[in-house]
Protein backbone atom coordinates (compact mmCIF):
# COMPACT_ATOMS: atom_id res chain seq x y z
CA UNK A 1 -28.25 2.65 10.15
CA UNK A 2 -25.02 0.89 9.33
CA UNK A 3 -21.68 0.28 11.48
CA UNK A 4 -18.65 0.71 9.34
CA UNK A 5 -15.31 -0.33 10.65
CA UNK A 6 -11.70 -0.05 8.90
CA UNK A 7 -8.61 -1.60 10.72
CA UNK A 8 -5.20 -2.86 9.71
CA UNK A 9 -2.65 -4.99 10.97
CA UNK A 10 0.74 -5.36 10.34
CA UNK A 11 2.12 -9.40 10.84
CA UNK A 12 3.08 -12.50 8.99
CA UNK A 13 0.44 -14.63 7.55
CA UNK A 14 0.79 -17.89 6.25
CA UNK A 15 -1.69 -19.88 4.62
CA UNK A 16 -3.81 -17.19 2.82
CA UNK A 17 -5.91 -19.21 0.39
CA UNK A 18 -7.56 -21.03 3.42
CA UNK A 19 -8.00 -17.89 5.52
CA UNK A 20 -9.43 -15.52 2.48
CA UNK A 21 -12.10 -19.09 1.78
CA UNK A 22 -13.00 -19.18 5.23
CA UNK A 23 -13.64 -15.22 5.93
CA UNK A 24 -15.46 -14.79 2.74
CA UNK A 25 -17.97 -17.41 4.27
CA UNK A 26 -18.03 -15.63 7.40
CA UNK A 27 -19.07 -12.56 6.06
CA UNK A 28 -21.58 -13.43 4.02
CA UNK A 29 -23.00 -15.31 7.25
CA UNK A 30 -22.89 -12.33 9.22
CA UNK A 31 -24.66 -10.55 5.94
CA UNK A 32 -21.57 -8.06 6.32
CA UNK A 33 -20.21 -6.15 3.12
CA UNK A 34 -17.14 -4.50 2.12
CA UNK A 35 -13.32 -5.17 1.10
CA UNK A 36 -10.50 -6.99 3.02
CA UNK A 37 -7.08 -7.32 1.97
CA UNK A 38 -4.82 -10.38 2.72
CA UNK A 39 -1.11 -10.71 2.75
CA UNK A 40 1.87 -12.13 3.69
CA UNK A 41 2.29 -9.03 5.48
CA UNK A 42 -0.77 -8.36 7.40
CA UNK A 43 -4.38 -7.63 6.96
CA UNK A 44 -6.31 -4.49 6.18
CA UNK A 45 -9.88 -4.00 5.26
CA UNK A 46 -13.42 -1.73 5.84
CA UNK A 47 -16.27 -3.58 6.17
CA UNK A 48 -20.47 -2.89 7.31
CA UNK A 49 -23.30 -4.20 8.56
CA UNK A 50 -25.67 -4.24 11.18
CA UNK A 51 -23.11 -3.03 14.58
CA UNK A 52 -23.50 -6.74 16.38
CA UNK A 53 -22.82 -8.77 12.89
CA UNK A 54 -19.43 -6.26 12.06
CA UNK A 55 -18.71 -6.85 16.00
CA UNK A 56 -18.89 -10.41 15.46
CA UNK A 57 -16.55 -10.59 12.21
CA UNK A 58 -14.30 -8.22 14.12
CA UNK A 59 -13.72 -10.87 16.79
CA UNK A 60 -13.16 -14.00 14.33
CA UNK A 61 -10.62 -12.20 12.71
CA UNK A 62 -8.78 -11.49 15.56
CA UNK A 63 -9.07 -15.26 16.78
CA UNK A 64 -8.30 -16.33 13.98
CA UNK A 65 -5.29 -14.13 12.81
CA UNK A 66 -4.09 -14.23 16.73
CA UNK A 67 -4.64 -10.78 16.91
CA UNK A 68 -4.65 -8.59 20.60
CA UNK A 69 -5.29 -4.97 18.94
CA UNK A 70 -4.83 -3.85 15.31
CA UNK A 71 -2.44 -1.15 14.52
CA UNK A 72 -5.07 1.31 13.71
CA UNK A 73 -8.77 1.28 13.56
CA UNK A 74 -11.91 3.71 13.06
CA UNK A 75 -15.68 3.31 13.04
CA UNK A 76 -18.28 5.48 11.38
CA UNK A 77 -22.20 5.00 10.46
CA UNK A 78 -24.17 5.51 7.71
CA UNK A 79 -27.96 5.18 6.84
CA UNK A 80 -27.26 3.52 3.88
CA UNK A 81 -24.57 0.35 2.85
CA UNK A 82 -21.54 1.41 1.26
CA UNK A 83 -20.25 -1.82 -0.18
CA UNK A 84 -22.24 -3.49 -3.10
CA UNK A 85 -20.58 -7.29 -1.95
CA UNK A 86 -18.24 -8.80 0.58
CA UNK A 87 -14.45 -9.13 -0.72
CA UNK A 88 -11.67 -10.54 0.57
CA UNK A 89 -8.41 -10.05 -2.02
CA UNK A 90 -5.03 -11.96 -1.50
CA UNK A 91 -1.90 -9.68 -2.37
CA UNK A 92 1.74 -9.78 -2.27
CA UNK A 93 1.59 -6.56 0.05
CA UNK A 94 -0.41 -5.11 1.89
CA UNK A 95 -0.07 -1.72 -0.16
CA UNK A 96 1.77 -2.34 -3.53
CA UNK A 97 5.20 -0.74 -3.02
CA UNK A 98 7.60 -3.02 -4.51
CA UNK A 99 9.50 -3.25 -1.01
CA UNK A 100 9.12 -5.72 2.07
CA UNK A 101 7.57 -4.33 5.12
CA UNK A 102 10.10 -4.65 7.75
CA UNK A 103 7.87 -5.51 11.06
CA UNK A 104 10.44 -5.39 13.34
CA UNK A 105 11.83 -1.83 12.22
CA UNK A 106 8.40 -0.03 12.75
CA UNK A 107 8.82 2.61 15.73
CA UNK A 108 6.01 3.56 17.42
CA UNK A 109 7.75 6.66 18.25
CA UNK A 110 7.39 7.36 14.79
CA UNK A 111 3.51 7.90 15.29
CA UNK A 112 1.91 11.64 15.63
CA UNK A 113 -1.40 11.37 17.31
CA UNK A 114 -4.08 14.12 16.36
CA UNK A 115 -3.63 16.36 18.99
CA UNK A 116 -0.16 16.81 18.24
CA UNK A 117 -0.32 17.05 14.43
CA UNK A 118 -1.19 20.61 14.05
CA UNK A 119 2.29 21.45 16.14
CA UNK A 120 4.11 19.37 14.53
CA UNK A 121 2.77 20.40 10.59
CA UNK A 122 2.90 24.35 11.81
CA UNK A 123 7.15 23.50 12.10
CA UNK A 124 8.43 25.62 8.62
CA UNK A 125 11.17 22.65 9.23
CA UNK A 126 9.06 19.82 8.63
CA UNK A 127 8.19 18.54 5.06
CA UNK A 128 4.28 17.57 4.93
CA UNK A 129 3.33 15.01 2.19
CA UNK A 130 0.16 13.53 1.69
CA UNK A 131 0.90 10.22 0.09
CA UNK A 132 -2.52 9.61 -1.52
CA UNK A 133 -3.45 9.97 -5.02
CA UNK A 134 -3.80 13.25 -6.83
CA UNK A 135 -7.45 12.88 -7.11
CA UNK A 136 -7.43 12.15 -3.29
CA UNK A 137 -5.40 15.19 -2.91
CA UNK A 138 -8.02 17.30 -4.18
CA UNK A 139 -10.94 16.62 -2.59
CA UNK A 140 -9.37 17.58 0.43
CA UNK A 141 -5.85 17.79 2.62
CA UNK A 142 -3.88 19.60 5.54
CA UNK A 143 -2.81 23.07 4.79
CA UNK A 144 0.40 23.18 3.57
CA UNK A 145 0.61 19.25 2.24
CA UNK A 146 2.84 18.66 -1.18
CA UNK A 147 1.51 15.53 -3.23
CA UNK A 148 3.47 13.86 -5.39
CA UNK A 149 1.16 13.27 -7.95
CA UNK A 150 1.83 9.92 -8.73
CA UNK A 151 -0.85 7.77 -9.72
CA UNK A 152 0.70 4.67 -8.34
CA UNK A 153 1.93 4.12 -4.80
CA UNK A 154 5.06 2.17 -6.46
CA UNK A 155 5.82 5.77 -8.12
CA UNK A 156 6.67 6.72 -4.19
CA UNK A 157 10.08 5.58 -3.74
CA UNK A 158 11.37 7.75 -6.81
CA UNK A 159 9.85 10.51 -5.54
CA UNK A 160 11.43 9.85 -1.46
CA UNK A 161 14.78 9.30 -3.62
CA UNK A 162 14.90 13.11 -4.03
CA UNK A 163 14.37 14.17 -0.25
CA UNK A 164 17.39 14.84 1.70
CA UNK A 165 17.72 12.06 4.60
CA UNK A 166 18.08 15.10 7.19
CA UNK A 167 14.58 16.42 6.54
CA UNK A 168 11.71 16.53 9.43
CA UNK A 169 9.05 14.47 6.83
CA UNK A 170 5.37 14.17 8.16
CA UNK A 171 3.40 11.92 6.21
CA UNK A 172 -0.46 10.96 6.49
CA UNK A 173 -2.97 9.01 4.61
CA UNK A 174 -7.03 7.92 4.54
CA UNK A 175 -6.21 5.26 7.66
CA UNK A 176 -2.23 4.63 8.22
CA UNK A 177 -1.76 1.94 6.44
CA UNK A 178 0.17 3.36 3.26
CA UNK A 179 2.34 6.04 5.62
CA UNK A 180 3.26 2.42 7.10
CA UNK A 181 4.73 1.29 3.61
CA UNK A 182 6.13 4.57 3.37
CA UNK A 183 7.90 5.36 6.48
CA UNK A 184 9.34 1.91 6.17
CA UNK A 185 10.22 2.62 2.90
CA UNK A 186 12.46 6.15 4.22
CA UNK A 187 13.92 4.33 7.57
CA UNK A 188 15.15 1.96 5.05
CA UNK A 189 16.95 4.41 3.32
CA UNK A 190 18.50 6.24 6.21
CA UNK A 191 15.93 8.74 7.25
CA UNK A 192 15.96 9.33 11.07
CA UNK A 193 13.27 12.21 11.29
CA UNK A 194 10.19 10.43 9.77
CA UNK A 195 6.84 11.27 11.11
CA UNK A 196 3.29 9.64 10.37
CA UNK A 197 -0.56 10.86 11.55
CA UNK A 198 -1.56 8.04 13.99
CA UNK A 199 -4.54 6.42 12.59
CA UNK A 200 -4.47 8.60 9.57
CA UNK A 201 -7.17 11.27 8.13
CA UNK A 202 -9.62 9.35 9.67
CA UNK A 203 -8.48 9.86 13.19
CA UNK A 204 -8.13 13.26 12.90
CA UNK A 205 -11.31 14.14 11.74
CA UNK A 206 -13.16 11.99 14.47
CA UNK A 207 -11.28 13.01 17.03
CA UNK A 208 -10.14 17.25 16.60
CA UNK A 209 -13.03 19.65 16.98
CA UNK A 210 -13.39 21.83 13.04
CA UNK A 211 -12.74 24.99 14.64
CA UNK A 212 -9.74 23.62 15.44
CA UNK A 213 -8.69 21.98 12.70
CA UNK A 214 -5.96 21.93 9.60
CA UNK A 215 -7.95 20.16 7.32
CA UNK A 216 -9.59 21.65 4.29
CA UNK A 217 -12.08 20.22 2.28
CA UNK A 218 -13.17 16.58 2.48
CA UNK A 219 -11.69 12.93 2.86
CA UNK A 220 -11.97 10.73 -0.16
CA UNK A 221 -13.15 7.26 0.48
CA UNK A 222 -12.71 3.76 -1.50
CA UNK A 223 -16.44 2.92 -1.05
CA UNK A 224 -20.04 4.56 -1.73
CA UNK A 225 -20.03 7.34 0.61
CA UNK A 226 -17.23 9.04 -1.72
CA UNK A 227 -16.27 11.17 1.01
CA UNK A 228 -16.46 11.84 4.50
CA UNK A 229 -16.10 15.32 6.52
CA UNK A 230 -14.96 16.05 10.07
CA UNK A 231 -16.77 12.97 12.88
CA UNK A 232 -16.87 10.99 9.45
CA UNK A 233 -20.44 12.32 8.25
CA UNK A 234 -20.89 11.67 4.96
CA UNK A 235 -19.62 14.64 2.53
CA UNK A 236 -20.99 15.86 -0.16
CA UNK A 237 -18.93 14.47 -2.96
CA UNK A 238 -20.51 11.90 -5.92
CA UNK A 239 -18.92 9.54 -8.39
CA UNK A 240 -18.71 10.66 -11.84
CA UNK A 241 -20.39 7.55 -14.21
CA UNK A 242 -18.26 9.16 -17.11
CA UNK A 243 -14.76 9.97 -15.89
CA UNK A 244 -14.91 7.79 -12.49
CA UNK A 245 -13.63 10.46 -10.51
CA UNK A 246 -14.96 12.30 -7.02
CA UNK A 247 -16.96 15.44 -8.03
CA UNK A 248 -19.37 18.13 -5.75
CA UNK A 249 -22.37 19.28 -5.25
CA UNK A 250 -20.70 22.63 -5.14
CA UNK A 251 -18.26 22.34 -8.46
């Protein structure tokens, strides 16, 4: 069985080169796979291994990166590895936007947690948008959601351009980390009422029972499970070797 772990952190980071050599090594130490993201901005990454090895890279990043908690974080297992090699990528940002994450204007008040979501989605007032990609969109989603159907997350701000800044707007994605970019993006602009699902999808789905839930279909992920369904079991979902896209058992 392996541990998977995804976390993100929002902070400044200098010297990236030297961090992303030094990790890399790490990981490969610790015989851990998967994909972390380095920038000037903060960190964000999924990685998996045997549970004591990912516990142990989970700890030297936070040492090294001074970190107390991340912003968001989830765990899963799986009986087989779903990274093919251990990556660590420098970026500009965090999530390609165009824009400059503004640390100091993030408001935790801002944050949803599950067990509020449903209320707050169920408000005819409040604008639901599922900021992932179309194909993310439909392998699964909250009822209700509108996706832009960009295929680029720097698409986004022409599409917030067209919202009206005295709109409720609840936004959610796989972990957090692009409603982060996103709400940023609209507080920036002048919105007041901007709403995001604390810890994303994945929260959700770990943590509110199915009967109870607003979610329909499955969760697309960036790795070889494809997809993941409610307590992050793995879904049913396959890659296509043609096309590239997420297809199902059941299409």
């Amino acid at each position: 069985m392996f541990y998977i772990q995804g976390f993100y952190k929002i902070k400044s980071i200098t010297k990236i080169i030297h961090h992303k050599d030094v990790l890399k090594k790490y990981l490969l130490s610790k015989f851990v796979k998967g994909t972390i993201i380095l920038s000037p901005e903060g960190i964000n990454g999924t990685i998996a291994g045997k549970k004591s090895n990912v516990n142990s890279c989970i700890k030297f990043i936070k040492n090294r990166f001074s970190i107390d908690s991340f912003d968001s974080k989830n765990s899963s297992s799986c009986k087989f590895m779903p990274f093919y090699r251990a990556k660590v990528k420098v970026k500009k940002e965090v999530v390609p936007i165009g824009l400059k994450l503004r640390v100091r204007e993030r408001k935790k008040s801002c944050y949803i947690n599950p067990y509020e979501w449903n209320k707050l989605i169920n408000d005819k007032n409040v604008t639901l948008i599922d900021v992932r990609k179309p194909f993310e969109h439909k392998v699964g989603t909250f009822t209700g959601a509108v996706n832009p159907k960009v295929n680029s997350f720097r698409e986004f701000p022409k599409y917030f351009n067209k919202l009206k800044k005295n709109n409720k707007v609840a936004m959610f994605c796989t972990g957090g980390i692009r409603c982060e970019k996103a709400s940023n993006f609209l507080k920036q602009k002048g919105f007041k009422n901007v709403f995001q699902l604390k810890g994303g999808i994945f929260n959700y789905l770990n943590k509110i029972n199915i009967r109870k839930s607003l979610w329909k279909g499955e969760c697309f992920v960036f790795d070889n499970r494809v997809s993941v369904k409610h307590k992050l079991s793995v879904g049913s979902y396959s890659m296509c070797r043609g096309c590239r896209m997420p297809i199902s058992v059941r299409e």
